[in-house]
PDB file of N, CA and C in Angstrom:
ATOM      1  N   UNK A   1     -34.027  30.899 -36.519  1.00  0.00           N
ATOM      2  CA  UNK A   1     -33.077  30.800 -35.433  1.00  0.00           C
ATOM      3  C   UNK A   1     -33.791  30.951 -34.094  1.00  0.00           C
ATOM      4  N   UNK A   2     -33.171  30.122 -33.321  1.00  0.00           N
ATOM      5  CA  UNK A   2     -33.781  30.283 -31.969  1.00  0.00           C
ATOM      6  C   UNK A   2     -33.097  31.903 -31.077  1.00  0.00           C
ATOM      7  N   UNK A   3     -34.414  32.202 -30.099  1.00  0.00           N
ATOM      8  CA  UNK A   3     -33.482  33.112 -29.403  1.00  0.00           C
ATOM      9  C   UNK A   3     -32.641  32.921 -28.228  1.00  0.00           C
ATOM     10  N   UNK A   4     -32.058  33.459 -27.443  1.00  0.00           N
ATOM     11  CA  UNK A   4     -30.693  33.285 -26.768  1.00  0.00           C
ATOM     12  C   UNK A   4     -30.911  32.008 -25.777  1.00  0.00           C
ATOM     13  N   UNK A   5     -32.601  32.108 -24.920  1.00  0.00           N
ATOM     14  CA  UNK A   5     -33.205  31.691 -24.042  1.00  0.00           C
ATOM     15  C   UNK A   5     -33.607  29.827 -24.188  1.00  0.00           C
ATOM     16  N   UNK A   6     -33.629  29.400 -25.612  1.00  0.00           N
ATOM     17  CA  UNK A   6     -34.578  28.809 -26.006  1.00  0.00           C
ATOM     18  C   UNK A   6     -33.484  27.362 -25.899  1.00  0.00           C
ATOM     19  N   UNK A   7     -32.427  27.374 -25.731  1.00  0.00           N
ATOM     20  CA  UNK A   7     -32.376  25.980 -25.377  1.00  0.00           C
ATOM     21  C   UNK A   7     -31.850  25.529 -24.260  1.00  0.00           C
ATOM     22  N   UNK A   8     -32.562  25.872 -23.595  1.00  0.00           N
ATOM     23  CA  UNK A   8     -32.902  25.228 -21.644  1.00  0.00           C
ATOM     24  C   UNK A   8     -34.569  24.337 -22.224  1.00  0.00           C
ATOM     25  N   UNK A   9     -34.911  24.821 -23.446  1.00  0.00           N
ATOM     26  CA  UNK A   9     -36.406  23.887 -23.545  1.00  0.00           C
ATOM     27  C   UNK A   9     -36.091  22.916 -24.662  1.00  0.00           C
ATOM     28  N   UNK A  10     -34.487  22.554 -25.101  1.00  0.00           N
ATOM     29  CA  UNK A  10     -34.606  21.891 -26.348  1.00  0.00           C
ATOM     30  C   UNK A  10     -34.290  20.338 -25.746  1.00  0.00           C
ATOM     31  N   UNK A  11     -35.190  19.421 -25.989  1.00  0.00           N
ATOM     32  CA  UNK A  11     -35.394  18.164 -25.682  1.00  0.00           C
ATOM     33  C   UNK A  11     -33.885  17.277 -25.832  1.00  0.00           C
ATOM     34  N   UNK A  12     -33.064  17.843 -26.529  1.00  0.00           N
ATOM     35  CA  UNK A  12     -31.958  17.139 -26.852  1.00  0.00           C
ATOM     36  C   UNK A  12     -30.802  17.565 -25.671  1.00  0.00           C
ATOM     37  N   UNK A  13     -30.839  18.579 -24.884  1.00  0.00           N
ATOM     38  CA  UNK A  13     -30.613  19.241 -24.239  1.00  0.00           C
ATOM     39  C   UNK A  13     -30.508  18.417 -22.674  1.00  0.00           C
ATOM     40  N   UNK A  14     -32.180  18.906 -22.551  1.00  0.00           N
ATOM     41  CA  UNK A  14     -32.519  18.253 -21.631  1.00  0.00           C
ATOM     42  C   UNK A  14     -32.364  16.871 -21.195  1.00  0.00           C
ATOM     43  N   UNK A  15     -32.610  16.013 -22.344  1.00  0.00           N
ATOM     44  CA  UNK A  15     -31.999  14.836 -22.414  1.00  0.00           C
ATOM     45  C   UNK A  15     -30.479  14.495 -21.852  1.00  0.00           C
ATOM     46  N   UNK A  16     -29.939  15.505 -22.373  1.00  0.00           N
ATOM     47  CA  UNK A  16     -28.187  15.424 -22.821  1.00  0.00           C
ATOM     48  C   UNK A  16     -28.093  15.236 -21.034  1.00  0.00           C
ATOM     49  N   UNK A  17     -28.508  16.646 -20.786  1.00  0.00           N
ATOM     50  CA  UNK A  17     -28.296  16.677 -18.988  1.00  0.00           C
ATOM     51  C   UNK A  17     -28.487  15.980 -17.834  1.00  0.00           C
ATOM     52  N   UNK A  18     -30.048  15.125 -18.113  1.00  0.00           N
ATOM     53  CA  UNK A  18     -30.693  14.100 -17.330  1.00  0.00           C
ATOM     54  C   UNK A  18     -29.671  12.818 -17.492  1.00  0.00           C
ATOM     55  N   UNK A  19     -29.092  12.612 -18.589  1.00  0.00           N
ATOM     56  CA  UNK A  19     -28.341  11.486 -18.586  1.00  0.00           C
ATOM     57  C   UNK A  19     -26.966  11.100 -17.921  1.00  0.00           C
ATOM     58  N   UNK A  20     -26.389  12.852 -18.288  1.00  0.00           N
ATOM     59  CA  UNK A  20     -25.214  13.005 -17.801  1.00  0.00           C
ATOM     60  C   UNK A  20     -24.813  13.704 -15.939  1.00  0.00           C
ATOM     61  N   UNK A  21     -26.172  13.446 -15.539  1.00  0.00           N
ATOM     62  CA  UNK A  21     -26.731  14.085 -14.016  1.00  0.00           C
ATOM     63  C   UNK A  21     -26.752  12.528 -13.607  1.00  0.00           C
ATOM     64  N   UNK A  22     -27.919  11.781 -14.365  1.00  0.00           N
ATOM     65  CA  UNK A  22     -27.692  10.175 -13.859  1.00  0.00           C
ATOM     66  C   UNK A  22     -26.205   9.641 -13.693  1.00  0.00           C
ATOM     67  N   UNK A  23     -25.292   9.546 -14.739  1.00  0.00           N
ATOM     68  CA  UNK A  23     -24.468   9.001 -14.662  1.00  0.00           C
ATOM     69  C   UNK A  23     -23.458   9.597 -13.707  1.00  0.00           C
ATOM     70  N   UNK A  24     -23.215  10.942 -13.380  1.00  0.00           N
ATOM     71  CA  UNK A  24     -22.621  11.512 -12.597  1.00  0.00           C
ATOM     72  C   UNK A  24     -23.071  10.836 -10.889  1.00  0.00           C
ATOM     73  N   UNK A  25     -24.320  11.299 -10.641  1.00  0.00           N
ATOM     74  CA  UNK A  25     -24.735  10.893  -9.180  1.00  0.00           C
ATOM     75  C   UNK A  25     -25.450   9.634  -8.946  1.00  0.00           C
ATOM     76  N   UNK A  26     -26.302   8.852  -9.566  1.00  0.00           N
ATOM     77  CA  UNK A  26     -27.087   7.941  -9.297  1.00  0.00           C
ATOM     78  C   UNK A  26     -26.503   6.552  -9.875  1.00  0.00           C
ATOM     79  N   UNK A  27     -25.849   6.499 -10.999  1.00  0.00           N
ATOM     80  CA  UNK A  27     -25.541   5.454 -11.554  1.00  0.00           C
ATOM     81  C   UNK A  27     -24.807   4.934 -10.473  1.00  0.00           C
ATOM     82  N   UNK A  28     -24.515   2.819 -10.432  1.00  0.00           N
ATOM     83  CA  UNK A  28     -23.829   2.146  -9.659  1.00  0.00           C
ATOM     84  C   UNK A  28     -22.310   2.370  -9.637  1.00  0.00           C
ATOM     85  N   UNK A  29     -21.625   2.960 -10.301  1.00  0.00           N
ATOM     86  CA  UNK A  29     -20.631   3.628 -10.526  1.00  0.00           C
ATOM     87  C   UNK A  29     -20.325   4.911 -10.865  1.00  0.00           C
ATOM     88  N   UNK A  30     -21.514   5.544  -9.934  1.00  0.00           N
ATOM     89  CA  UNK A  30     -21.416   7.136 -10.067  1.00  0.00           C
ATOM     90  C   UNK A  30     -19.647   7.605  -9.890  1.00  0.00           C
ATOM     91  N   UNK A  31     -19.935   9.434  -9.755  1.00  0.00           N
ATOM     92  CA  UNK A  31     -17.981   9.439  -9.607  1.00  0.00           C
ATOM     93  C   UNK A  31     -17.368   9.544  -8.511  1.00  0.00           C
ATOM     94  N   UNK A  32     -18.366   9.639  -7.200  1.00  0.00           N
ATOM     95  CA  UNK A  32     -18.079   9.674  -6.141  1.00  0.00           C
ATOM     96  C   UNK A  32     -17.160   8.112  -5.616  1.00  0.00           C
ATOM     97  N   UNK A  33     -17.521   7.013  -6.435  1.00  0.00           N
ATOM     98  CA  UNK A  33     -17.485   5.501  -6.064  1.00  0.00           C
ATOM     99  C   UNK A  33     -16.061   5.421  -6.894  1.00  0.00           C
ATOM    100  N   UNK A  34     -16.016   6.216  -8.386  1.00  0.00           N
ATOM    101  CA  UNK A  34     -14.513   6.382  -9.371  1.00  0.00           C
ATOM    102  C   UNK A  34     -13.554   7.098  -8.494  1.00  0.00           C
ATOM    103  N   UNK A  35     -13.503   7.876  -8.320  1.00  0.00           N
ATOM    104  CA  UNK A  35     -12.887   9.181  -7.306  1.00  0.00           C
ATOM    105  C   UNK A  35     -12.333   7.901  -6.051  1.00  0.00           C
ATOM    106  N   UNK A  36     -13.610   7.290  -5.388  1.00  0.00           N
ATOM    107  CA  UNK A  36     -13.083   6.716  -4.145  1.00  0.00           C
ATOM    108  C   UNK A  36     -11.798   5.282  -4.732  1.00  0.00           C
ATOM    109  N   UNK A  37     -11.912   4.699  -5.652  1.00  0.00           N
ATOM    110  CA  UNK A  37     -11.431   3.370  -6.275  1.00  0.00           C
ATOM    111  C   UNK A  37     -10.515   3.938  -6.777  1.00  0.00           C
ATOM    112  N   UNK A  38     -10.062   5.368  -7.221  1.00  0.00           N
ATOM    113  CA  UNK A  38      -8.700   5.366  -7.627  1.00  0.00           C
ATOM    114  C   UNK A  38      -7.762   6.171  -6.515  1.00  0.00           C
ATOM    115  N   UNK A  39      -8.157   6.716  -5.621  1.00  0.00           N
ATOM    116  CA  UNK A  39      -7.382   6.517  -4.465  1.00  0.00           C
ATOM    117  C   UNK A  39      -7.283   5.471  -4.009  1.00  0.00           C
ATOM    118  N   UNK A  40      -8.102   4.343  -3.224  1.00  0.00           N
ATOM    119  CA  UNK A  40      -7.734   3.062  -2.973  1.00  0.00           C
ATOM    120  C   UNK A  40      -6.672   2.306  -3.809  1.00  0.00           C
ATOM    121  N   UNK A  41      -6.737   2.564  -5.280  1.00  0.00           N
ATOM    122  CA  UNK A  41      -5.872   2.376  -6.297  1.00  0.00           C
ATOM    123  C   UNK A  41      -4.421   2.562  -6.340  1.00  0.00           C
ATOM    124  N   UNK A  42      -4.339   4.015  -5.701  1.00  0.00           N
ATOM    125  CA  UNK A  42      -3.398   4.590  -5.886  1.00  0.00           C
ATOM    126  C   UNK A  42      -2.353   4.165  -4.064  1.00  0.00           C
ATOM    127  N   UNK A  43      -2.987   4.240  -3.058  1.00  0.00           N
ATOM    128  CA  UNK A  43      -2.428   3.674  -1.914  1.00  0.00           C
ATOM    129  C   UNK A  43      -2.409   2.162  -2.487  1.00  0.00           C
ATOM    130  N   UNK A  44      -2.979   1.323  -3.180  1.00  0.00           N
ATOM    131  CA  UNK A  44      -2.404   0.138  -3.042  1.00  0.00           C
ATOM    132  C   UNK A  44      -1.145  -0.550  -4.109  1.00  0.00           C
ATOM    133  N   UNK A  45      -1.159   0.835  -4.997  1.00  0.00           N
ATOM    134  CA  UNK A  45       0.051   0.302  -5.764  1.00  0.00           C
ATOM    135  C   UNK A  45       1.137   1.479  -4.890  1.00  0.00           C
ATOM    136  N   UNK A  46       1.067   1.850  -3.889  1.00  0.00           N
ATOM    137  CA  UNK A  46       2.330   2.119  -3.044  1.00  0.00           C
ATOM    138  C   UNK A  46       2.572   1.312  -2.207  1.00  0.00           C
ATOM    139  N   UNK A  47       1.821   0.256  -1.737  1.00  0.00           N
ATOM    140  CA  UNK A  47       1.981  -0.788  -1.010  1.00  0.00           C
ATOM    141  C   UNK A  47       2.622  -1.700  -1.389  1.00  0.00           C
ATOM    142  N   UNK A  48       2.186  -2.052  -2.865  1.00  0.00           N
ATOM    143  CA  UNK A  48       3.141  -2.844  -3.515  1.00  0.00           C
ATOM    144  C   UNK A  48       4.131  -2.344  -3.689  1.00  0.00           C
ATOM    145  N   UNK A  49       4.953  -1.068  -4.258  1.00  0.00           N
ATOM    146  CA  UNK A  49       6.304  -0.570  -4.528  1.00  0.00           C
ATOM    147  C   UNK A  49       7.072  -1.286  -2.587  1.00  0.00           C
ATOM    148  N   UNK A  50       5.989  -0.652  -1.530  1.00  0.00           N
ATOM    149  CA  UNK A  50       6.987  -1.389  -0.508  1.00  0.00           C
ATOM    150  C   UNK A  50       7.370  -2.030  -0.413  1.00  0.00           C
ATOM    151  N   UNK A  51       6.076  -3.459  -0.497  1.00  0.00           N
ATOM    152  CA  UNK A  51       6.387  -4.806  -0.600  1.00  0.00           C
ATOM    153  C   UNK A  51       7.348  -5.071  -1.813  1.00  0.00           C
ATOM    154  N   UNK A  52       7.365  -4.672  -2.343  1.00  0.00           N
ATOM    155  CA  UNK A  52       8.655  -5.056  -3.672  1.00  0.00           C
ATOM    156  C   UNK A  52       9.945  -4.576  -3.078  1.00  0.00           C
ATOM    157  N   UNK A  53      10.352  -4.110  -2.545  1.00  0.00           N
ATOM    158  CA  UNK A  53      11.354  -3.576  -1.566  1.00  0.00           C
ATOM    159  C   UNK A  53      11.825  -4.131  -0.973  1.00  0.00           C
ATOM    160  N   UNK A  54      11.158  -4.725   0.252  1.00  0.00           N
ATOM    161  CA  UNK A  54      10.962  -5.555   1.295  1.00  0.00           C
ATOM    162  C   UNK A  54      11.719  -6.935   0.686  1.00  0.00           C
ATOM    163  N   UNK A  55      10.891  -7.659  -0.339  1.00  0.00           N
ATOM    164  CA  UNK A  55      10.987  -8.576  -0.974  1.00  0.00           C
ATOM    165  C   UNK A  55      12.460  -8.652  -1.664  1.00  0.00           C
ATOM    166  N   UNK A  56      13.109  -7.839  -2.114  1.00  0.00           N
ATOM    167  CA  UNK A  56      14.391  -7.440  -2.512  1.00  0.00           C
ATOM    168  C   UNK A  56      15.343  -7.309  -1.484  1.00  0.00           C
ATOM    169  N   UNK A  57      14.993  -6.814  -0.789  1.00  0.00           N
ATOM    170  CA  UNK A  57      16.329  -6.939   0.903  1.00  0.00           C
ATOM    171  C   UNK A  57      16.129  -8.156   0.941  1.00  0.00           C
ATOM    172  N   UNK A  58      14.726  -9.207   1.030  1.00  0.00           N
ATOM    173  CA  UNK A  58      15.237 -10.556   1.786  1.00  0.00           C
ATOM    174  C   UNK A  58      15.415 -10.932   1.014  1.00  0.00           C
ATOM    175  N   UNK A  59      15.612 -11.101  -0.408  1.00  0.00           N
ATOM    176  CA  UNK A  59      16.125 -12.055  -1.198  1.00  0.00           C
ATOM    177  C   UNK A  59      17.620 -11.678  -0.938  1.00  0.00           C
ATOM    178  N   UNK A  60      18.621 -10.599  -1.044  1.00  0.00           N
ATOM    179  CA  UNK A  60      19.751  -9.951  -0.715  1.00  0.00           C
ATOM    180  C   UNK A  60      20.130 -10.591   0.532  1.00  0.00           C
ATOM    181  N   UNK A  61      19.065 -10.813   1.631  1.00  0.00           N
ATOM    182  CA  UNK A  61      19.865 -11.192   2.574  1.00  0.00           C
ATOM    183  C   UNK A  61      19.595 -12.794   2.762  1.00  0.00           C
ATOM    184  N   UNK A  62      18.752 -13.367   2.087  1.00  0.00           N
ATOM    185  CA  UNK A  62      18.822 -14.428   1.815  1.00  0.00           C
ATOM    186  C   UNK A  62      20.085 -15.513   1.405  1.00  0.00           C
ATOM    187  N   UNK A  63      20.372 -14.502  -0.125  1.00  0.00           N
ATOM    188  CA  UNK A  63      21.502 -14.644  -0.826  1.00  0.00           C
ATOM    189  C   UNK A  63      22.959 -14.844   0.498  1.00  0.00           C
ATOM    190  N   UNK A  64      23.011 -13.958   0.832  1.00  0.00           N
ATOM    191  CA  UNK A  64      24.136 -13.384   1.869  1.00  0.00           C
ATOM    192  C   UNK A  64      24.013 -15.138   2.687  1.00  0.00           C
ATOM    193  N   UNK A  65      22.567 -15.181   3.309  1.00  0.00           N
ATOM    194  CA  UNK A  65      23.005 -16.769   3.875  1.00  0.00           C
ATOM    195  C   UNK A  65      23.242 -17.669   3.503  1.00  0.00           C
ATOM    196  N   UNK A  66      22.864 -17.956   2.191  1.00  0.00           N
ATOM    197  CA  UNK A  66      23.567 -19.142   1.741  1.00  0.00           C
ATOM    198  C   UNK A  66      24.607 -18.816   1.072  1.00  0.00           C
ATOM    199  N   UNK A  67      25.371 -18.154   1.114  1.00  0.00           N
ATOM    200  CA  UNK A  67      26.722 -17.897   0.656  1.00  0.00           C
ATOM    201  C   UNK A  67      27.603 -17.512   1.828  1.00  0.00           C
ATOM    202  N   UNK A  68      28.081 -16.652   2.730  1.00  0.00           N
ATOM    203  CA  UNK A  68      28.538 -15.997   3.623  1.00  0.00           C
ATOM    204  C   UNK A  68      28.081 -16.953   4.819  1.00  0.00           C
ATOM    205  N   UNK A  69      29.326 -17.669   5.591  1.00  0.00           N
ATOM    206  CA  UNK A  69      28.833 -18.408   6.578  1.00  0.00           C
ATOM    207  C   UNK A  69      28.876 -17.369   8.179  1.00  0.00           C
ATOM    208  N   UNK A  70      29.310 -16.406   7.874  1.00  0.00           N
ATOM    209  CA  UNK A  70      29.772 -15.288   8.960  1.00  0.00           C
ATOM    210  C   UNK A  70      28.506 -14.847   8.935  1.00  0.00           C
ATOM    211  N   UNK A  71      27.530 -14.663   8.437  1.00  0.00           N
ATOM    212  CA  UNK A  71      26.375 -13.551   8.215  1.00  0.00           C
ATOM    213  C   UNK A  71      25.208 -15.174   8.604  1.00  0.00           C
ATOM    214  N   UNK A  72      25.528 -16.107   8.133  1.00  0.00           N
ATOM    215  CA  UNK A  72      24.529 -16.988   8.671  1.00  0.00           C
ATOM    216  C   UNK A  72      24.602 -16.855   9.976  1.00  0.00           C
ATOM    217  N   UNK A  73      25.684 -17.105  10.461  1.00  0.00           N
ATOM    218  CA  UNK A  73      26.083 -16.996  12.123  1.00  0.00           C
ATOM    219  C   UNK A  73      25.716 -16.221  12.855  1.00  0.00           C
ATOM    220  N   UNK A  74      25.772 -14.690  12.164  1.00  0.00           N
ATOM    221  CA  UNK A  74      25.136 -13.737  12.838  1.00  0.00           C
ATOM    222  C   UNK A  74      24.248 -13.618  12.937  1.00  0.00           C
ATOM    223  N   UNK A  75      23.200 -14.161  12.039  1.00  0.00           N
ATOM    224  CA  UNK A  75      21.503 -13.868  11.702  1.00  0.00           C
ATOM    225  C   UNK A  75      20.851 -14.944  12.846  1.00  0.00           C
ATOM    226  N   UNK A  76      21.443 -16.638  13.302  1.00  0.00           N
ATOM    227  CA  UNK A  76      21.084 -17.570  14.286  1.00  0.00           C
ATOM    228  C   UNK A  76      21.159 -17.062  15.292  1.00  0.00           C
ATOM    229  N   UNK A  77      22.512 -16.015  15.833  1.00  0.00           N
ATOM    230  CA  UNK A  77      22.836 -15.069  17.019  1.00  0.00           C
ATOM    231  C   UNK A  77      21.834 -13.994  17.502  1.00  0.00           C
ATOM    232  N   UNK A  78      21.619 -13.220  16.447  1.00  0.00           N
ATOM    233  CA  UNK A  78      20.610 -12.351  16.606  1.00  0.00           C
ATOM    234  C   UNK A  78      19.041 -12.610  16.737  1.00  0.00           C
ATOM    235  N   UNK A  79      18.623 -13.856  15.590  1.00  0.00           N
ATOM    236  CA  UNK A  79      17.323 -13.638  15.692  1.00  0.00           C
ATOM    237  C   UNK A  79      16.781 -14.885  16.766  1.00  0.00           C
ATOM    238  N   UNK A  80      17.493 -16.252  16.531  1.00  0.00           N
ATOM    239  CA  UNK A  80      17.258 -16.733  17.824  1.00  0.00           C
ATOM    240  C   UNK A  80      17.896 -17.864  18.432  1.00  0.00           C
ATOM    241  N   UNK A  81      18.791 -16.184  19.037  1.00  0.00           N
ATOM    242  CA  UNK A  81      19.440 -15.977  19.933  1.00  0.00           C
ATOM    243  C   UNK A  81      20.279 -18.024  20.589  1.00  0.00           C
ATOM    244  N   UNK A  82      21.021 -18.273  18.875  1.00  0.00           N
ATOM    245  CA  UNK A  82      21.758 -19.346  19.386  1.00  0.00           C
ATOM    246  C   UNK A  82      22.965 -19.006  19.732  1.00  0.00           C
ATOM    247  N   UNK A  83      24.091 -19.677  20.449  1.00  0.00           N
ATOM    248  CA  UNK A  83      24.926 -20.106  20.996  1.00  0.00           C
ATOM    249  C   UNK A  83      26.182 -21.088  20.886  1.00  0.00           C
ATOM    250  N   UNK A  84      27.312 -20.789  20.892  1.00  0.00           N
ATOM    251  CA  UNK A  84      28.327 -21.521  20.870  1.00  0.00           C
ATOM    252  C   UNK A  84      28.121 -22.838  22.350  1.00  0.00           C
ATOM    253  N   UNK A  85      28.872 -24.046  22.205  1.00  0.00           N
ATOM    254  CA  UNK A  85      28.801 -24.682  23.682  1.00  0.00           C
ATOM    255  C   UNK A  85      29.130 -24.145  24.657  1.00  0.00           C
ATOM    256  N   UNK A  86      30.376 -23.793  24.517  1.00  0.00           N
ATOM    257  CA  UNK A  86      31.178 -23.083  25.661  1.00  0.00           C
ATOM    258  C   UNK A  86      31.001 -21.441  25.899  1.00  0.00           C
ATOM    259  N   UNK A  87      30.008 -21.051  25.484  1.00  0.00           N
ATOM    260  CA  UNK A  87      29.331 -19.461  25.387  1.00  0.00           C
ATOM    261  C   UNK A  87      28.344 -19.649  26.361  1.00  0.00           C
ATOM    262  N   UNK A  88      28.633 -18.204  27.518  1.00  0.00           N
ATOM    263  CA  UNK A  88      26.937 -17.956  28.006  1.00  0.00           C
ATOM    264  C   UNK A  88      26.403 -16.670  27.348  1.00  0.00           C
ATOM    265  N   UNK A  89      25.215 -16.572  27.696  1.00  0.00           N
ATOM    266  CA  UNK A  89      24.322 -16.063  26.884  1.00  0.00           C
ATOM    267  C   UNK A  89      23.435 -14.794  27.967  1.00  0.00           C
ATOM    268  N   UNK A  90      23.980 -13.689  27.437  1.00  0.00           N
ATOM    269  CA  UNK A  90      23.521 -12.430  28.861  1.00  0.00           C
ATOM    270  C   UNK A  90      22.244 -11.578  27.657  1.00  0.00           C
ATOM    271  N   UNK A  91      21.203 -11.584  28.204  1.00  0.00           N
ATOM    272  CA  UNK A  91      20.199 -10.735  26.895  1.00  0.00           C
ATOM    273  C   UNK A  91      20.226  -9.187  28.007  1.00  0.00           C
ATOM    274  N   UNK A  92      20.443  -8.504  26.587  1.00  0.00           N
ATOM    275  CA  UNK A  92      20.593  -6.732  27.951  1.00  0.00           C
ATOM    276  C   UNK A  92      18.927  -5.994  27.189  1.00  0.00           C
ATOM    277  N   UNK A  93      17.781  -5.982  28.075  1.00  0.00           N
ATOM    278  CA  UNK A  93      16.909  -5.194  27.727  1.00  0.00           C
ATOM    279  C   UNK A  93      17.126  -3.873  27.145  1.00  0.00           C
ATOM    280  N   UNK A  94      16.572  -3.263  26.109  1.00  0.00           N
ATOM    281  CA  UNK A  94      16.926  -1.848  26.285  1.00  0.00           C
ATOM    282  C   UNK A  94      15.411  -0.917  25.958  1.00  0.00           C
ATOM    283  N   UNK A  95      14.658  -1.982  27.319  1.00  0.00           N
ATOM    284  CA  UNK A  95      13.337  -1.184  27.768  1.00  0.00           C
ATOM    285  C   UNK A  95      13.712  -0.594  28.108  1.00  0.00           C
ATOM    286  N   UNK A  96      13.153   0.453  28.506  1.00  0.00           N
ATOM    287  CA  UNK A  96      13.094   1.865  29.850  1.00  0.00           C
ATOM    288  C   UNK A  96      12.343   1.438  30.915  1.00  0.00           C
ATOM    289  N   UNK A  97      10.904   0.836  30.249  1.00  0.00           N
ATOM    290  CA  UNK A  97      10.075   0.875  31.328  1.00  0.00           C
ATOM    291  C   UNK A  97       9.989  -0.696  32.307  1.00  0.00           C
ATOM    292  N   UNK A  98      10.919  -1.766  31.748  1.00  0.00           N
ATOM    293  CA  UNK A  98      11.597  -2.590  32.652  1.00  0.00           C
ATOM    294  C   UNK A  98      12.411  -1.747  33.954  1.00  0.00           C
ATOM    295  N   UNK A  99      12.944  -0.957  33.834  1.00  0.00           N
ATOM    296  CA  UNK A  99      14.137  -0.551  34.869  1.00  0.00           C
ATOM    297  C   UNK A  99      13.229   0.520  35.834  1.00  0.00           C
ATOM    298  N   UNK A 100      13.246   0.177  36.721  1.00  0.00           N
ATOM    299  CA  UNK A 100      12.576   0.804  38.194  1.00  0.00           C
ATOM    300  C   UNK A 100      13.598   1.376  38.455  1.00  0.00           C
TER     301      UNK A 100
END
């Protein structure tokens, strides 16, 4: 039997450690590079849950326009900014830093 000391000198050991020291710090996919790729990982499948979101309101409000001619009307009104013939058309800023 070996004594208490004796395997810090056993080749299988040493081995075991040098390999698992390489692969830890030096290898091209050490864990510093794993560690960094599954956070990147992890923010980009929350990006997607947004975008899947996102993507679900406009299909919803998509839907709404080609069905609902009141909500088409409103969406030409609002986003740009059409008009009946006999309508004028007043746009009210609600800058702050327009108003002196």
């Amino acid at each position: 039997m070996h004594p208490k000391g004796r395997w810090f000198t056993n080749r299988y050991f040493i081995t075991g450690t040098a390999f698992v020291l390489w692969l830890l710090f030096f290898d091209k996919n050490d864990l510093w590079l794993q560690l960094k790729r599954t956070r990147e990982l992890s923010k980009l499948q929350k990006s997607e849950q947004v975008m899947e979101q996102r993507m679900a309101g406009a299909k919803q409000e998509l839907g709404l326009l080609k069905t609902d001619p009141q909500t088409l009307e409103k969406f030409a009104r609002e986003k740009y900014l059409m008009k009946r013939d006999n309508e004028d058309l007043f746009l009210v800023s609600t800058d702050s830093s327009s108003v002196r």
